[in-house]
PDB file of N, CA and C in Angstrom:
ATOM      1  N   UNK A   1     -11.631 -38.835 -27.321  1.00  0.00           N
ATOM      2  CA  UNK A   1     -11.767 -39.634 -26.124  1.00  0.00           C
ATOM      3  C   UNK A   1     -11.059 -40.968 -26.289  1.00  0.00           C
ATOM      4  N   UNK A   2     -10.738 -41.405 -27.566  1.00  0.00           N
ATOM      5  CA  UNK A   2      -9.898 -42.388 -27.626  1.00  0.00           C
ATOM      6  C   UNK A   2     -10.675 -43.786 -28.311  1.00  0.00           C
ATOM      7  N   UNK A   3     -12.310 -43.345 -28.781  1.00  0.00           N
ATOM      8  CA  UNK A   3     -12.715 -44.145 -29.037  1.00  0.00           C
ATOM      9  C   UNK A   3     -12.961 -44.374 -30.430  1.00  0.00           C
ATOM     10  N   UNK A   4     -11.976 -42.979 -31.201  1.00  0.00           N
ATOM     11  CA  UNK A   4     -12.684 -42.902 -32.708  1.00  0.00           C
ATOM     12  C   UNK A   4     -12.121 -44.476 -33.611  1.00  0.00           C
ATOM     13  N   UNK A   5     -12.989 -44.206 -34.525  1.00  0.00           N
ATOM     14  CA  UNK A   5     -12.881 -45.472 -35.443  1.00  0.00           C
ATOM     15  C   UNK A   5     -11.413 -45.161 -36.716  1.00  0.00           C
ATOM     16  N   UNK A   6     -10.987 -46.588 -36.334  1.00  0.00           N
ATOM     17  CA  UNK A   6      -9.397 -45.962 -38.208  1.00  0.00           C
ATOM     18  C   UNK A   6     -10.067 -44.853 -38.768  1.00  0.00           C
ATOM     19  N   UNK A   7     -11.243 -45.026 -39.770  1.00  0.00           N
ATOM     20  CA  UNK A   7     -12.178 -44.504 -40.458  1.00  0.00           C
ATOM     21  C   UNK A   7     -12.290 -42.881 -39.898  1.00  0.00           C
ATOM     22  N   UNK A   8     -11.825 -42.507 -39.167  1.00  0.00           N
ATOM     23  CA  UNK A   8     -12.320 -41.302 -38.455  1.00  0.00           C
ATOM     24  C   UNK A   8     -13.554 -40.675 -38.159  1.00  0.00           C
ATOM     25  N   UNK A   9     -14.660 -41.832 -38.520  1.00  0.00           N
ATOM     26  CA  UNK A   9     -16.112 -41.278 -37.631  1.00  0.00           C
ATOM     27  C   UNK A   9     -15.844 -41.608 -36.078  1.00  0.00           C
ATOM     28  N   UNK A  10     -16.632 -40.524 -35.292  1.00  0.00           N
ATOM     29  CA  UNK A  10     -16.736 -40.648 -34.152  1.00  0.00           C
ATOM     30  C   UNK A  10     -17.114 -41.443 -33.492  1.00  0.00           C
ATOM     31  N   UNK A  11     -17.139 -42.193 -31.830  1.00  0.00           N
ATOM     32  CA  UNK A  11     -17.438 -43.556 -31.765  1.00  0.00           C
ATOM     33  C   UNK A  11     -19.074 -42.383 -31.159  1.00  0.00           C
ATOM     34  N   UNK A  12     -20.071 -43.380 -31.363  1.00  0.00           N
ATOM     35  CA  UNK A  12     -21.483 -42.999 -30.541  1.00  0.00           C
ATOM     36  C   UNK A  12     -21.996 -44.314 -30.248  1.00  0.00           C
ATOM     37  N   UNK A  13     -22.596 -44.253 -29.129  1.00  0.00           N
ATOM     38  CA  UNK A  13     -23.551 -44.919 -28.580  1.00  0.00           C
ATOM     39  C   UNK A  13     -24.757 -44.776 -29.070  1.00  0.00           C
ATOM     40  N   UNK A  14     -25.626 -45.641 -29.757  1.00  0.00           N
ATOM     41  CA  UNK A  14     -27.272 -45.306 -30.318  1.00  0.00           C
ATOM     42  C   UNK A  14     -28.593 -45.719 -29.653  1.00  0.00           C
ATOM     43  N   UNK A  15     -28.002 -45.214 -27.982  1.00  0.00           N
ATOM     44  CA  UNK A  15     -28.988 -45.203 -27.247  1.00  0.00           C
ATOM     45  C   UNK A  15     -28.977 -44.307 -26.166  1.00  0.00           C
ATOM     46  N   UNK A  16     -30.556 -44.022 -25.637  1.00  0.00           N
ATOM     47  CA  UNK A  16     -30.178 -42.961 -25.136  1.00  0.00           C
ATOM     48  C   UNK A  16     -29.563 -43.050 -23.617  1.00  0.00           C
ATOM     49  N   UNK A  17     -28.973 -42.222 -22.966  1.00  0.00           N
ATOM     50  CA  UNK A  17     -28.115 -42.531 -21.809  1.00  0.00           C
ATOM     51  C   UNK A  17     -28.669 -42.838 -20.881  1.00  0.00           C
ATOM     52  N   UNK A  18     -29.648 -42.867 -20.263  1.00  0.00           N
ATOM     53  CA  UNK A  18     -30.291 -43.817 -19.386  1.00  0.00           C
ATOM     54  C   UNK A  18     -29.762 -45.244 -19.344  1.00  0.00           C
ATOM     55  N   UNK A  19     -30.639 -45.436 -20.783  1.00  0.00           N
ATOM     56  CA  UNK A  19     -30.080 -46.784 -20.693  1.00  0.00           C
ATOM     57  C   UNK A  19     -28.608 -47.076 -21.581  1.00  0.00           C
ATOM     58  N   UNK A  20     -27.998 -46.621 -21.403  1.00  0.00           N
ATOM     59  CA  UNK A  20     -26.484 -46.662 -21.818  1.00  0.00           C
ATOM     60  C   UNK A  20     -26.232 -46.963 -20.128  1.00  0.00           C
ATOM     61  N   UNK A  21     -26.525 -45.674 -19.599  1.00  0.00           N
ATOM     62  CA  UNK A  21     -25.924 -46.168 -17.964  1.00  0.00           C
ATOM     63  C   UNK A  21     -25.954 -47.584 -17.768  1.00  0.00           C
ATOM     64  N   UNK A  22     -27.636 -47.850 -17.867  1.00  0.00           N
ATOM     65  CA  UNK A  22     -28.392 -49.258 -17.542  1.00  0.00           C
ATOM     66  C   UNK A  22     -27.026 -50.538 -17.735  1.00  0.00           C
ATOM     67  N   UNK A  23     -26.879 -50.603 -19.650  1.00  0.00           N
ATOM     68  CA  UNK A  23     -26.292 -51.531 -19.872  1.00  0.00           C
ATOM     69  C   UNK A  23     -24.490 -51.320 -19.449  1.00  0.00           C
ATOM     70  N   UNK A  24     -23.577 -50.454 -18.695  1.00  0.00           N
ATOM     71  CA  UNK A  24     -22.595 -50.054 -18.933  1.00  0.00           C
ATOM     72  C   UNK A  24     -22.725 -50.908 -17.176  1.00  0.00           C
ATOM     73  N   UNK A  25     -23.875 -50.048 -16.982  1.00  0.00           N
ATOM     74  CA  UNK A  25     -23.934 -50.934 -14.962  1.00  0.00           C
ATOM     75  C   UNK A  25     -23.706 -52.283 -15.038  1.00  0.00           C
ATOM     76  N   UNK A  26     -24.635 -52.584 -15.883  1.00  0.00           N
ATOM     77  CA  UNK A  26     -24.899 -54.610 -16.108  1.00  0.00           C
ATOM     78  C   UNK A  26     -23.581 -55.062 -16.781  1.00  0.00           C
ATOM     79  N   UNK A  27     -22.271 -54.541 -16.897  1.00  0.00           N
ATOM     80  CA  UNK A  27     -21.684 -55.220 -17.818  1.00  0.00           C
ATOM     81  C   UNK A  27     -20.528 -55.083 -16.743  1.00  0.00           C
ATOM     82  N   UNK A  28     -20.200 -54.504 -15.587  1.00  0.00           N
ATOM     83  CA  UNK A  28     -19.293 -54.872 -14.539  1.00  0.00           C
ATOM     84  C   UNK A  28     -19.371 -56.172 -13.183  1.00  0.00           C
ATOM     85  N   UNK A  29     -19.201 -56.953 -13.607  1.00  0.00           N
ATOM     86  CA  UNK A  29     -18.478 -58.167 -12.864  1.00  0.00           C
ATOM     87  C   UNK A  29     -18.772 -57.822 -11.362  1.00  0.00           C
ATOM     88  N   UNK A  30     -19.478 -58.506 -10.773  1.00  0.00           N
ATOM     89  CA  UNK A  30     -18.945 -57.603  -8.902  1.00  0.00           C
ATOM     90  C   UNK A  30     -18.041 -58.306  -8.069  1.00  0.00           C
ATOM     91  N   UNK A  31     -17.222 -58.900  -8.545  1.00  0.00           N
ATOM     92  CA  UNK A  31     -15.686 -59.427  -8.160  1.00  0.00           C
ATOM     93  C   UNK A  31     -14.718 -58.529  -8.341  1.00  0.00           C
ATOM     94  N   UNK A  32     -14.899 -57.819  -9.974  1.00  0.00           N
ATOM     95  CA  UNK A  32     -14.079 -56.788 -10.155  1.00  0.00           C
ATOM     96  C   UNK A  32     -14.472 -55.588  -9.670  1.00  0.00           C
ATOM     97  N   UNK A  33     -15.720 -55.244  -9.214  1.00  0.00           N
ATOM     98  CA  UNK A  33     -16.210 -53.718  -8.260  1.00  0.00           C
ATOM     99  C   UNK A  33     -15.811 -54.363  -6.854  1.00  0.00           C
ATOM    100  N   UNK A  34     -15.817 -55.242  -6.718  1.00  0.00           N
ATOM    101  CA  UNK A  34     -15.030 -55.285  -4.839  1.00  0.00           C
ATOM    102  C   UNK A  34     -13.563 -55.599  -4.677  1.00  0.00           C
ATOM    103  N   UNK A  35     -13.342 -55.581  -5.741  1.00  0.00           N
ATOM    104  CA  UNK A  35     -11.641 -55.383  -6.127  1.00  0.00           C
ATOM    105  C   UNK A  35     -11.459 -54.144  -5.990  1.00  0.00           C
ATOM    106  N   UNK A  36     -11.852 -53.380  -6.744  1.00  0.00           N
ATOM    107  CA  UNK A  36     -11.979 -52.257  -7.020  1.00  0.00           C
ATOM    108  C   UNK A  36     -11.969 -51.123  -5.866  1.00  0.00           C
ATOM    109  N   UNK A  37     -12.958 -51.794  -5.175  1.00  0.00           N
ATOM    110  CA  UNK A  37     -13.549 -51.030  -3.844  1.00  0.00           C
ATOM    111  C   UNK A  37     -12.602 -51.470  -2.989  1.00  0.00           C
ATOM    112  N   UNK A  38     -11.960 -51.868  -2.929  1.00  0.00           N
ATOM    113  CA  UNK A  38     -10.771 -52.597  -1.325  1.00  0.00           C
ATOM    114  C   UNK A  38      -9.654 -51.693  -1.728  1.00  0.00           C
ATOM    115  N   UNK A  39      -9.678 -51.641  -3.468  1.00  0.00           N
ATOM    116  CA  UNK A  39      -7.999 -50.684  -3.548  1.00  0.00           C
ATOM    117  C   UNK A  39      -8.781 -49.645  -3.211  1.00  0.00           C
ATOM    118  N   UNK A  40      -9.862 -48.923  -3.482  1.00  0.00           N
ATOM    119  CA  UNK A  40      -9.905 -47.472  -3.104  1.00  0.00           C
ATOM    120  C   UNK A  40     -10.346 -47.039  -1.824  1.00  0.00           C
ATOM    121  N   UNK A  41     -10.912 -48.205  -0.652  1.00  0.00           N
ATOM    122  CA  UNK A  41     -11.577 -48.368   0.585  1.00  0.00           C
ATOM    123  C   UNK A  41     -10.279 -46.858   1.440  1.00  0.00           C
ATOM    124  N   UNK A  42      -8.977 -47.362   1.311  1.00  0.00           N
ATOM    125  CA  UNK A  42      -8.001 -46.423   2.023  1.00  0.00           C
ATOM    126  C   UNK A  42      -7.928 -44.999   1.795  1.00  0.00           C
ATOM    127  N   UNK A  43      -8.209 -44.825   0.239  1.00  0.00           N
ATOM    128  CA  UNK A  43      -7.750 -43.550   0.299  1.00  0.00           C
ATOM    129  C   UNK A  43      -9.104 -42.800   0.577  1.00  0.00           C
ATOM    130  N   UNK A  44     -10.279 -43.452   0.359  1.00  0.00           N
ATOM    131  CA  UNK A  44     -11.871 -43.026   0.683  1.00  0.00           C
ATOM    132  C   UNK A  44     -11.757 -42.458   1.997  1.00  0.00           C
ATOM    133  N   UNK A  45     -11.472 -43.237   2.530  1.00  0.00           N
ATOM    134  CA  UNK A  45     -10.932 -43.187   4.204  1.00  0.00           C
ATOM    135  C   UNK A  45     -10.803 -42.184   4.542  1.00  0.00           C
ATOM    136  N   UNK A  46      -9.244 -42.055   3.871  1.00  0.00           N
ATOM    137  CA  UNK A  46      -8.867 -40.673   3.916  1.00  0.00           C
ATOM    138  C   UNK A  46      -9.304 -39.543   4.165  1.00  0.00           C
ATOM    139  N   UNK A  47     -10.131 -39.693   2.846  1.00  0.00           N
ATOM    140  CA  UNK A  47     -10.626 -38.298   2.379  1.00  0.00           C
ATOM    141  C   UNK A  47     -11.273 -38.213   3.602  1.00  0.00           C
ATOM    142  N   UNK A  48     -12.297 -38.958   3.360  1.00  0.00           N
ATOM    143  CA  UNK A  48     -13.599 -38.520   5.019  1.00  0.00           C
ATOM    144  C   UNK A  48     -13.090 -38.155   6.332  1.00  0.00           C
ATOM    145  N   UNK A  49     -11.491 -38.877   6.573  1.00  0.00           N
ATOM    146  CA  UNK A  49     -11.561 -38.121   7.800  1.00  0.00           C
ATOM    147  C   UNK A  49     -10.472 -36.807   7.955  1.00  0.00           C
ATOM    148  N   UNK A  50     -10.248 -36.416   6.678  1.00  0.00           N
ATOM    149  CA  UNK A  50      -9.601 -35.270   6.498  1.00  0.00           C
ATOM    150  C   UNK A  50     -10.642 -34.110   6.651  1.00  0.00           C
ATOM    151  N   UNK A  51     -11.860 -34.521   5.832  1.00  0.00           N
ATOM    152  CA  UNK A  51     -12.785 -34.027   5.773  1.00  0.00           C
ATOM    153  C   UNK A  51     -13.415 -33.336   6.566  1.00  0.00           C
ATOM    154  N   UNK A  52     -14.198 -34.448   8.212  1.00  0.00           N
ATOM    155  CA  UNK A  52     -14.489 -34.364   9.101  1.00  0.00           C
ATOM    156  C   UNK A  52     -13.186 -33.882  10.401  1.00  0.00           C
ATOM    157  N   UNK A  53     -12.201 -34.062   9.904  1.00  0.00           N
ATOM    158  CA  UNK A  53     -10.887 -32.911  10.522  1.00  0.00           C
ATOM    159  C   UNK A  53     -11.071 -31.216  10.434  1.00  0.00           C
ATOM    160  N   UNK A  54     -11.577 -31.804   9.109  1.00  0.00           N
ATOM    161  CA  UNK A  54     -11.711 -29.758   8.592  1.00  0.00           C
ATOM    162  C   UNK A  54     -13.311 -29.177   9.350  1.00  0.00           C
ATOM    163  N   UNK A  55     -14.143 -29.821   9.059  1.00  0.00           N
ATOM    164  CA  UNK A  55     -15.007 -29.838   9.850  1.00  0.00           C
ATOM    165  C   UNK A  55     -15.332 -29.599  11.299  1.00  0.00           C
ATOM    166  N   UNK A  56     -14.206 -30.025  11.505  1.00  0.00           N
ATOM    167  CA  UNK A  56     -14.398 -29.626  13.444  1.00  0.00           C
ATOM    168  C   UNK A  56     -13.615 -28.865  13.802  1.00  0.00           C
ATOM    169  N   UNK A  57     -12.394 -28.615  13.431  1.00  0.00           N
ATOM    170  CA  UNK A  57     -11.658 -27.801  13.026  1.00  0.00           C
ATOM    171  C   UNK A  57     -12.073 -26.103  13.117  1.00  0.00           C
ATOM    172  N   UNK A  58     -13.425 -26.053  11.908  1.00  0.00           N
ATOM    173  CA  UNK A  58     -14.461 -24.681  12.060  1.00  0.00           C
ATOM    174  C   UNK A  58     -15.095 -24.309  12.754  1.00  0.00           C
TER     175      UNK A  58
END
């Protein structure tokens, strides 16, 4: 995955994924998630009304 160590042990997390989610949530900026969200707002778009095209479409 790109995270192994020089050493070649594997990288792990030593907690369990709950709270891995928990702390991985708390560690994004929400300047950079509404950055984030404005570049992908268009192609989201997209999708949904391709979506709801196919949809009525049937």
């Amino acid at each position: 995955m790109g995270f192994e160590k020089v050493d070649g042990r594997p990288f792990r997390i030593p907690v369990s994924d709950t709270q891995s989610y928990r702390q991985f949530g708390n560690s994004v900026v929400v300047p950079v998630f509404e950055a984030v969200a404005k570049l992908l707002e268009p192609y989201i778009l997209k999708a949904v009304n391709a979506d709801s095209c196919k949809v009525e479409r049937i």
